[in-house]
Every structure is written in C-alpha cells, then in structure tokens.
N, C-alpha and C. Protein backbone atom coordinates (compact mmCIF):
# COMPACT_ATOMS: atom_id res chain seq x y z
N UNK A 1 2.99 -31.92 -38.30
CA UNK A 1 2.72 -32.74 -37.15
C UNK A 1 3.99 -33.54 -36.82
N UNK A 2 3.96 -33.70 -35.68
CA UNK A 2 5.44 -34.58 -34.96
C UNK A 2 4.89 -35.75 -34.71
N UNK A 3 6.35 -36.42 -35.42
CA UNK A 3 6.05 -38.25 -35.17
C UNK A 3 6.84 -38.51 -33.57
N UNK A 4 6.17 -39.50 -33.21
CA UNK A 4 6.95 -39.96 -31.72
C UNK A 4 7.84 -41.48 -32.32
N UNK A 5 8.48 -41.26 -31.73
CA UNK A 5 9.67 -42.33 -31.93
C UNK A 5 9.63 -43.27 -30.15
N UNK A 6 8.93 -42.63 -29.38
CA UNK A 6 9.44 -43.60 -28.28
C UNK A 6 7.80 -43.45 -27.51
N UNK A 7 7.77 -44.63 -27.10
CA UNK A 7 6.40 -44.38 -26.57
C UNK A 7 6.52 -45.03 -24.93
N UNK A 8 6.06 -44.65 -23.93
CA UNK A 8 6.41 -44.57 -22.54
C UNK A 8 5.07 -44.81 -21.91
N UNK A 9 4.77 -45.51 -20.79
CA UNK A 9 3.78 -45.03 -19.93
C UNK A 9 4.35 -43.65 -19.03
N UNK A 10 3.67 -43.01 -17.89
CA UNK A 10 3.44 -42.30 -17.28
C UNK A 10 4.08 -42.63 -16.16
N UNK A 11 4.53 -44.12 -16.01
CA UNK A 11 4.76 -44.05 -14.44
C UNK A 11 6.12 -44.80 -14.66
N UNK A 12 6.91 -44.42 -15.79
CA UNK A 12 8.07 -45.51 -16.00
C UNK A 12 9.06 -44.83 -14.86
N UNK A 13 10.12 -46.05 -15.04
CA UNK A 13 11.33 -45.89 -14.32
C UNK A 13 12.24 -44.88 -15.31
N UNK A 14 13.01 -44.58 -13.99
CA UNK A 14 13.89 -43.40 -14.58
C UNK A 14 14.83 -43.74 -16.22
N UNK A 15 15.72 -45.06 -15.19
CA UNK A 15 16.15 -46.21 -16.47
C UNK A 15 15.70 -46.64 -17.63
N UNK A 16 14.03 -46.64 -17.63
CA UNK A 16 13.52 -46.81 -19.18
C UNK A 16 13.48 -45.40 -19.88
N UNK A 17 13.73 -44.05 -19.21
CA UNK A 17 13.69 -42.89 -19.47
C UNK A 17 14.38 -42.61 -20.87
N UNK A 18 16.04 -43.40 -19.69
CA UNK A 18 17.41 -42.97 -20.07
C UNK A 18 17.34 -44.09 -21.63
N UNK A 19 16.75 -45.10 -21.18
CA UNK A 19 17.01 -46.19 -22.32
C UNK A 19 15.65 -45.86 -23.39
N UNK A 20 14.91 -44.96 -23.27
CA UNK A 20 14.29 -44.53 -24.66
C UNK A 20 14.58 -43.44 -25.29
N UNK A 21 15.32 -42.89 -24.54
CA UNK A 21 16.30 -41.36 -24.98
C UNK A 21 16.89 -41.83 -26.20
N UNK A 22 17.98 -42.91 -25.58
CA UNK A 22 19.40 -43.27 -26.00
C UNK A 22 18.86 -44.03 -27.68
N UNK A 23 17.92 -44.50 -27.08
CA UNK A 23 17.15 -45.73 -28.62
C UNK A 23 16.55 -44.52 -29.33
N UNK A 24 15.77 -43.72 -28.99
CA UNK A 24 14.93 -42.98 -30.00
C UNK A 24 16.48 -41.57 -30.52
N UNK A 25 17.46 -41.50 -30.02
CA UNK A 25 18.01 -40.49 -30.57
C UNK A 25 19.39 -41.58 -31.74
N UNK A 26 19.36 -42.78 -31.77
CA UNK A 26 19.92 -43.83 -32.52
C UNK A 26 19.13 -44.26 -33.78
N UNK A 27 17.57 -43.54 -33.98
CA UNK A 27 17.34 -43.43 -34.99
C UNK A 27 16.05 -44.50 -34.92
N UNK A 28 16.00 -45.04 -33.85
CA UNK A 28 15.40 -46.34 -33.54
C UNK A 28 14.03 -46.11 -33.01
N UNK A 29 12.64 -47.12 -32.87
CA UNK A 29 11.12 -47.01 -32.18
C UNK A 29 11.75 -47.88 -30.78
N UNK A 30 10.96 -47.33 -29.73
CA UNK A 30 10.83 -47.11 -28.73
C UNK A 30 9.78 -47.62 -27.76
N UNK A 31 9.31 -48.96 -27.49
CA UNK A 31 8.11 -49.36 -26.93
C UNK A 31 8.18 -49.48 -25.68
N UNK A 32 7.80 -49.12 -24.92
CA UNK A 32 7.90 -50.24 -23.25
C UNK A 32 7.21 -51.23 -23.29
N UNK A 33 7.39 -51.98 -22.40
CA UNK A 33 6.95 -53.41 -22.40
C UNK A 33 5.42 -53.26 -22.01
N UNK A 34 4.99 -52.66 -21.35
CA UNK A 34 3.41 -52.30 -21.54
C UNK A 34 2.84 -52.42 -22.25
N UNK A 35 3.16 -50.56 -23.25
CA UNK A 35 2.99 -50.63 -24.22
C UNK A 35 2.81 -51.58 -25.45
N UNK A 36 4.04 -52.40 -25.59
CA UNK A 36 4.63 -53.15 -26.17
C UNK A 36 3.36 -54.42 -25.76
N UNK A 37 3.12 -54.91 -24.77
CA UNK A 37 1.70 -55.70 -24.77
C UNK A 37 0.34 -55.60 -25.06
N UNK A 38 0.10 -53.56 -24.48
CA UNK A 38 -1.09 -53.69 -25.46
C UNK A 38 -1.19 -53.62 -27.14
N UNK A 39 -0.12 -53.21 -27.87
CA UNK A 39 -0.03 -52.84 -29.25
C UNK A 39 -0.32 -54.65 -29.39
N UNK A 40 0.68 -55.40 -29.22
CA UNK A 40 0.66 -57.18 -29.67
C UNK A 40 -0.87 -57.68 -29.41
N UNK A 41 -1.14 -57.32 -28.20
CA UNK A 41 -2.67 -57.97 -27.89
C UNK A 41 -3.70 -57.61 -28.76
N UNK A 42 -3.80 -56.08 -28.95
CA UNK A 42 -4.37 -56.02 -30.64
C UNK A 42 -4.75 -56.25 -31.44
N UNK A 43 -3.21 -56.27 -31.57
CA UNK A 43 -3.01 -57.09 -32.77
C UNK A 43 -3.59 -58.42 -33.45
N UNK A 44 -3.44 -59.20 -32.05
CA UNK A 44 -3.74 -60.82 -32.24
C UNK A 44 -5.57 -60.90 -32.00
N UNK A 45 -5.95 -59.70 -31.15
CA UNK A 45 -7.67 -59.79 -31.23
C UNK A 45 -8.25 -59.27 -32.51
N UNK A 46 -7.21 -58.45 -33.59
CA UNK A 46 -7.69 -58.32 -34.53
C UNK A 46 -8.31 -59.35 -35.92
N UNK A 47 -9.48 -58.46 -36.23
CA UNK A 47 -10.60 -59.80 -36.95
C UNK A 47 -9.73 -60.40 -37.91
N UNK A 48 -8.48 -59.80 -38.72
CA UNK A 48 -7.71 -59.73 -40.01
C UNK A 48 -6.47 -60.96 -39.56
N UNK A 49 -5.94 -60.58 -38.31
CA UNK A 49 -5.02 -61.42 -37.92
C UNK A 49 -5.65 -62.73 -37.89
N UNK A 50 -7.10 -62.75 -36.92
CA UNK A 50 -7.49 -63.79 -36.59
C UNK A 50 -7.81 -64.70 -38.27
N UNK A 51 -8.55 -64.33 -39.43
CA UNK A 51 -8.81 -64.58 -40.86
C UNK A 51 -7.75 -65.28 -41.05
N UNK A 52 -6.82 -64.62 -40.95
CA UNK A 52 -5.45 -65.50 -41.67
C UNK A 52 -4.77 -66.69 -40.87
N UNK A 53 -5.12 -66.29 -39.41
CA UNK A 53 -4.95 -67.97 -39.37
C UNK A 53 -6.07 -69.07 -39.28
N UNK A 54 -7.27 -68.89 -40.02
CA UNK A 54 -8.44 -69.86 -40.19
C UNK A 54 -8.23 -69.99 -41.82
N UNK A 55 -7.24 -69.32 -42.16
CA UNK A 55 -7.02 -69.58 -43.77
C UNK A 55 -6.22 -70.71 -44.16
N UNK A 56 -6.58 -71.77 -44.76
CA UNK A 56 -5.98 -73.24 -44.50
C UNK A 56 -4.85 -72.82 -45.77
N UNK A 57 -3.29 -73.12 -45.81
CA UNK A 57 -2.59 -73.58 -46.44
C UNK A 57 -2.15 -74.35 -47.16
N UNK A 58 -2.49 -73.86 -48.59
CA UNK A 58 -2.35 -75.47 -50.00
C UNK A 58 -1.32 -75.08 -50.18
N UNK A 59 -0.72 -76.17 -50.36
CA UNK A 59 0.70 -76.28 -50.98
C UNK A 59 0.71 -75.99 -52.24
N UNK A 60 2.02 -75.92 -53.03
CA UNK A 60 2.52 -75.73 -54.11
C UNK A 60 1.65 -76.33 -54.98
N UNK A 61 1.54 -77.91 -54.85
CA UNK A 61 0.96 -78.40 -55.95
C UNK A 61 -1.11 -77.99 -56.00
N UNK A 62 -1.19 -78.15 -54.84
CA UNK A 62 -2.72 -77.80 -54.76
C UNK A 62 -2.76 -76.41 -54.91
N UNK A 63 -2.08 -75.60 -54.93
CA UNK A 63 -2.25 -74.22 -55.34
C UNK A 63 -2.12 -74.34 -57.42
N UNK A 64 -1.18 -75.09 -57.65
CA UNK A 64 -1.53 -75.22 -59.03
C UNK A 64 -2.48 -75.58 -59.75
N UNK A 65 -3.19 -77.14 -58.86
CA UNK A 65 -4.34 -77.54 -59.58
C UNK A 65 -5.58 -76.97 -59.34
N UNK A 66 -5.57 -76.29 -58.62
CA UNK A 66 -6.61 -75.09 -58.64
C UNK A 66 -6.90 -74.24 -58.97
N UNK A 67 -5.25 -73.65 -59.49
CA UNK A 67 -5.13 -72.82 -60.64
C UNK A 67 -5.74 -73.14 -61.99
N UNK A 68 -5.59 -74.64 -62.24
CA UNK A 68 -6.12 -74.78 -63.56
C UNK A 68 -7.61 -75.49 -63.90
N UNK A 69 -8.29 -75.60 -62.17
CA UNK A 69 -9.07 -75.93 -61.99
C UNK A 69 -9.98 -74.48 -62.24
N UNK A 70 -9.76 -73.24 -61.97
CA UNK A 70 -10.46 -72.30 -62.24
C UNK A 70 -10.19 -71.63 -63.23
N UNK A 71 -9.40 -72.20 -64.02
CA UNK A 71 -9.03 -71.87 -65.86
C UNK A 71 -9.84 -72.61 -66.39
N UNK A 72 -10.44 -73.34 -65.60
CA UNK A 72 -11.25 -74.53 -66.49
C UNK A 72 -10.89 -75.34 -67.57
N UNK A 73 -9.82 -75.92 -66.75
CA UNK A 73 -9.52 -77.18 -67.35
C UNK A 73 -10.04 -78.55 -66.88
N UNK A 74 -9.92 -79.30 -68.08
CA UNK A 74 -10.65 -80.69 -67.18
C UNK A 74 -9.82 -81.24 -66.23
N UNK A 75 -10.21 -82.50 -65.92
CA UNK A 75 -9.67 -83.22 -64.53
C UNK A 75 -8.29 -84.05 -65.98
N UNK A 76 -8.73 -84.62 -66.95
CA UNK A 76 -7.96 -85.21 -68.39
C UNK A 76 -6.90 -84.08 -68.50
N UNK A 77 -6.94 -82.66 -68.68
CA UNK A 77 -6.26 -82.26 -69.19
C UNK A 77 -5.12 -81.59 -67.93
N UNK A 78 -5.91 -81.40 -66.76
CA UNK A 78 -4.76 -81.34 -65.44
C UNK A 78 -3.95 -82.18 -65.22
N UNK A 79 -4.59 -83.34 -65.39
CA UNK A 79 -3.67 -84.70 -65.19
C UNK A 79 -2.67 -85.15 -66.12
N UNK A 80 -2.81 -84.38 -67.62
CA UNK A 80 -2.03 -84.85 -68.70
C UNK A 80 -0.54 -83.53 -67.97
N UNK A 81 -1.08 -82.54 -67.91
CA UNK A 81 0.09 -80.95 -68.11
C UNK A 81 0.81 -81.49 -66.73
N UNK A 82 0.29 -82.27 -65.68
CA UNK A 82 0.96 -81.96 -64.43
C UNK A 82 1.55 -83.90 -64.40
N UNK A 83 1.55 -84.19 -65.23
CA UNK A 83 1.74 -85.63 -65.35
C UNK A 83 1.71 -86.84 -63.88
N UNK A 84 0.14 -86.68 -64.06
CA UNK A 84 -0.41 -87.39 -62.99
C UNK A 84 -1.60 -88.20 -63.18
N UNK A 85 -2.24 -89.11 -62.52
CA UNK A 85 -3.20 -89.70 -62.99
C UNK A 85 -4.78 -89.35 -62.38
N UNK A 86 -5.82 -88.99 -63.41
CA UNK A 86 -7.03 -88.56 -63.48
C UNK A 86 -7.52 -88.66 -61.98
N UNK A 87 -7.57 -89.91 -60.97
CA UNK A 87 -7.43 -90.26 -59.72
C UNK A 87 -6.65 -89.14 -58.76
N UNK A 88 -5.59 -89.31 -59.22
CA UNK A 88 -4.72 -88.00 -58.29
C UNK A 88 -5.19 -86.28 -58.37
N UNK A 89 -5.73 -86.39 -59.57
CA UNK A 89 -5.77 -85.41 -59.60
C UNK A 89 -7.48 -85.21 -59.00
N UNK A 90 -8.61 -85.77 -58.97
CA UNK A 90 -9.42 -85.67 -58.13
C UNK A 90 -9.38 -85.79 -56.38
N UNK A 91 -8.29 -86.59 -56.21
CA UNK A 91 -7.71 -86.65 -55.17
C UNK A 91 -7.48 -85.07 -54.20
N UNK A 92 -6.73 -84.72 -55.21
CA UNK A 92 -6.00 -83.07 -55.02
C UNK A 92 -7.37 -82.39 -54.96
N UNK A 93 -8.29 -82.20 -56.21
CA UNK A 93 -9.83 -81.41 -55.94
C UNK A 93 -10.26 -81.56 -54.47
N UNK A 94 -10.12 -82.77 -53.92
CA UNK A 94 -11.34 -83.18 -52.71
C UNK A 94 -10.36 -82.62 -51.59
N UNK A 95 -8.70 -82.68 -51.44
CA UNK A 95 -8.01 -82.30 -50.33
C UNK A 95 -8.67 -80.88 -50.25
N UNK A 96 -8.24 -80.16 -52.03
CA UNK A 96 -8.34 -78.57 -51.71
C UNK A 96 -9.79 -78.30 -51.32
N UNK A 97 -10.50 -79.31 -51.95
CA UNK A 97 -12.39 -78.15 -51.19
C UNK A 97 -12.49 -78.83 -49.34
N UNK A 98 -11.95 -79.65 -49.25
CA UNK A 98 -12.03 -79.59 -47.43
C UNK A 98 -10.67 -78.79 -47.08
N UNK A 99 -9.90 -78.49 -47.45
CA UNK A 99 -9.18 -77.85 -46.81
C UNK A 99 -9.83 -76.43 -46.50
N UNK A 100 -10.59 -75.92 -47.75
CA UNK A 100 -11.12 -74.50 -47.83
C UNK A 100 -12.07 -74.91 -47.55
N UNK A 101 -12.87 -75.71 -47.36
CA UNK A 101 -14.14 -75.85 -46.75
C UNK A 101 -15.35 -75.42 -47.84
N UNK A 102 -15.10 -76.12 -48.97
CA UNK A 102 -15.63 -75.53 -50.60
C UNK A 102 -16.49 -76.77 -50.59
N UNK A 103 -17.88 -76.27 -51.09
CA UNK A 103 -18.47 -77.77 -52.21
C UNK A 103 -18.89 -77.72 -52.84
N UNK A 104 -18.41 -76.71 -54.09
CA UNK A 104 -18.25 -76.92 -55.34
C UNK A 104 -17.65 -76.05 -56.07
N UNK A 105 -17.22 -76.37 -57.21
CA UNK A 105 -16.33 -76.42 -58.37
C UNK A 105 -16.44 -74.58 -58.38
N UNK A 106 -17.92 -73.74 -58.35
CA UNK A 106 -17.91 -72.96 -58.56
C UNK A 106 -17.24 -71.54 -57.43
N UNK A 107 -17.78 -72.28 -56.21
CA UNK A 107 -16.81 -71.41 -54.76
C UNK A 107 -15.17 -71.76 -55.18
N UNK A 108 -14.83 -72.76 -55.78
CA UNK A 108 -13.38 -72.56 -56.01
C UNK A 108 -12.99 -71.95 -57.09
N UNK A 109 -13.56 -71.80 -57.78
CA UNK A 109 -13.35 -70.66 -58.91
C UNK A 109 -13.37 -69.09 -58.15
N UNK A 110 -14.23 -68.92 -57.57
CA UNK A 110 -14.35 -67.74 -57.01
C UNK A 110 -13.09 -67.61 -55.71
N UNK A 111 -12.73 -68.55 -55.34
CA UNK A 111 -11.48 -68.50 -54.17
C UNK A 111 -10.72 -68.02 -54.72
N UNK A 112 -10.34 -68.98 -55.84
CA UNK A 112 -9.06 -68.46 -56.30
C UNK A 112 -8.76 -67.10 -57.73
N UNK A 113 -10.10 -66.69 -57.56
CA UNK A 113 -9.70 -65.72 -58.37
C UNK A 113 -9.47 -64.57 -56.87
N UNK A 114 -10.58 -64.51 -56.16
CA UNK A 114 -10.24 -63.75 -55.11
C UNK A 114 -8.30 -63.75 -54.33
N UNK A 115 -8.17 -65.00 -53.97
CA UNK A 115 -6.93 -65.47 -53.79
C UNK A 115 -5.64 -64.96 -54.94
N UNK A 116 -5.79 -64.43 -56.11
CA UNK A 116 -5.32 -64.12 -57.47
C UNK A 116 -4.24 -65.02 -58.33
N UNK A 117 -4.97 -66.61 -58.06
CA UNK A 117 -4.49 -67.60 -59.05
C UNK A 117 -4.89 -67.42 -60.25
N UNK A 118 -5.78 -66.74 -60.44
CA UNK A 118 -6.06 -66.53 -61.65
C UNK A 118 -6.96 -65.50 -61.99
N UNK A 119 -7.24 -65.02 -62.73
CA UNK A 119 -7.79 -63.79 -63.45
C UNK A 119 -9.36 -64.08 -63.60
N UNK A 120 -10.42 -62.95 -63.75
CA UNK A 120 -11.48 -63.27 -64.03
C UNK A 120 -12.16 -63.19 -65.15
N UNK A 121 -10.84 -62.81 -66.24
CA UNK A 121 -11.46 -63.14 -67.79
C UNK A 121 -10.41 -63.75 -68.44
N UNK A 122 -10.12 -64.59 -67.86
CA UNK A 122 -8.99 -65.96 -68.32
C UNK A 122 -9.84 -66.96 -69.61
C-alpha cells in the first residue's frame, strides 16, 4: 500500500500544487490549510484531548506526597522523610483531593496507581 505524503483538496490553486510537489519530494508532510483545519479541529473535539485538559496538574511536591500517600505511609512519617510539618503535610492531602476532585484516601490510592506513582503491590 502507498503512503501519501501531501494531502490537497480538489479545488486547490495551481501554486499549492507546485508547493506540495516541492515539500513532499524534500522528504517532508504536506497539509493544506483546509485540510490542515479539519485534522486540528479533531483533534481538539477529541474525548482524549479534551480528558487531558480537565486533568488538574500537581506539582512536584504534591505528586510526591501522594506518592507516599498511596504507599501508605502516615501523615508522621511523610512529614518526617519530606521534612515538613504534620499540618503541611495535610495541607498538601486536601490541595491534592480538590485538585483531583477525590474524597478519600482510597480514590487516591487508586489515582495514583492508575497515574503510575506507584505500583499495586508496593
């Protein structure tokens, strides 16, 4: 089967002809701007695209204490390894379950093993 390297509508100008010739024989893909809008629009109505941006972003440190929040460690022993105080570190619990929209201990266990902070026979 033959791959296409340049993709065209039907009613292009001669000039986008010459200029998908020149691109697709340079080794290069080939969109028209059409094209090129319905592929993006797609894209962005797709359910997967749309997921990832309703997927809230923890930072570094809240990605850690959640890590060891679903290792099952205590709130004492997060706060001792990450040298912070018992407060802060509940602090960090309550940002990460509204950020993910979690309420309780056990949906964040399951996030983040899904997420792959951690393993499911840790």
């Amino acid at each position: 089967m033959a791959e296409a390297s340049g993709y065209l509508t039907g009613d292009c100008a001669f000039e986008e002809l010459t200029k998908t010739i020149i691109t697709v024989m340079a080794a290069q893909i080939y969109l028209s701007s059409a094209i090129a809008e319905n592929v993006i629009g797609a894209f962005v109505a797709s359910s997967s695209y749309r997921d990832d941006l309703k997927i809230p972003r923890l930072s570094a440190k809240e990605r850690l204490v959640l890590q060891f929040i679903a290792e099952g460690k205590s709130t004492k022993d997060i706060a001792g390894e990450l040298n912070l105080s018992i407060k802060t570190v509940e602090t960090y619990r309550s940002i990460i379950m509204n950020k993910l929209v979690i309420c309780n201990v056990a949906a964040l266990v399951k996030y983040a093993i899904r997420e792959g902070l951690t393993a499911a026979d840790k």
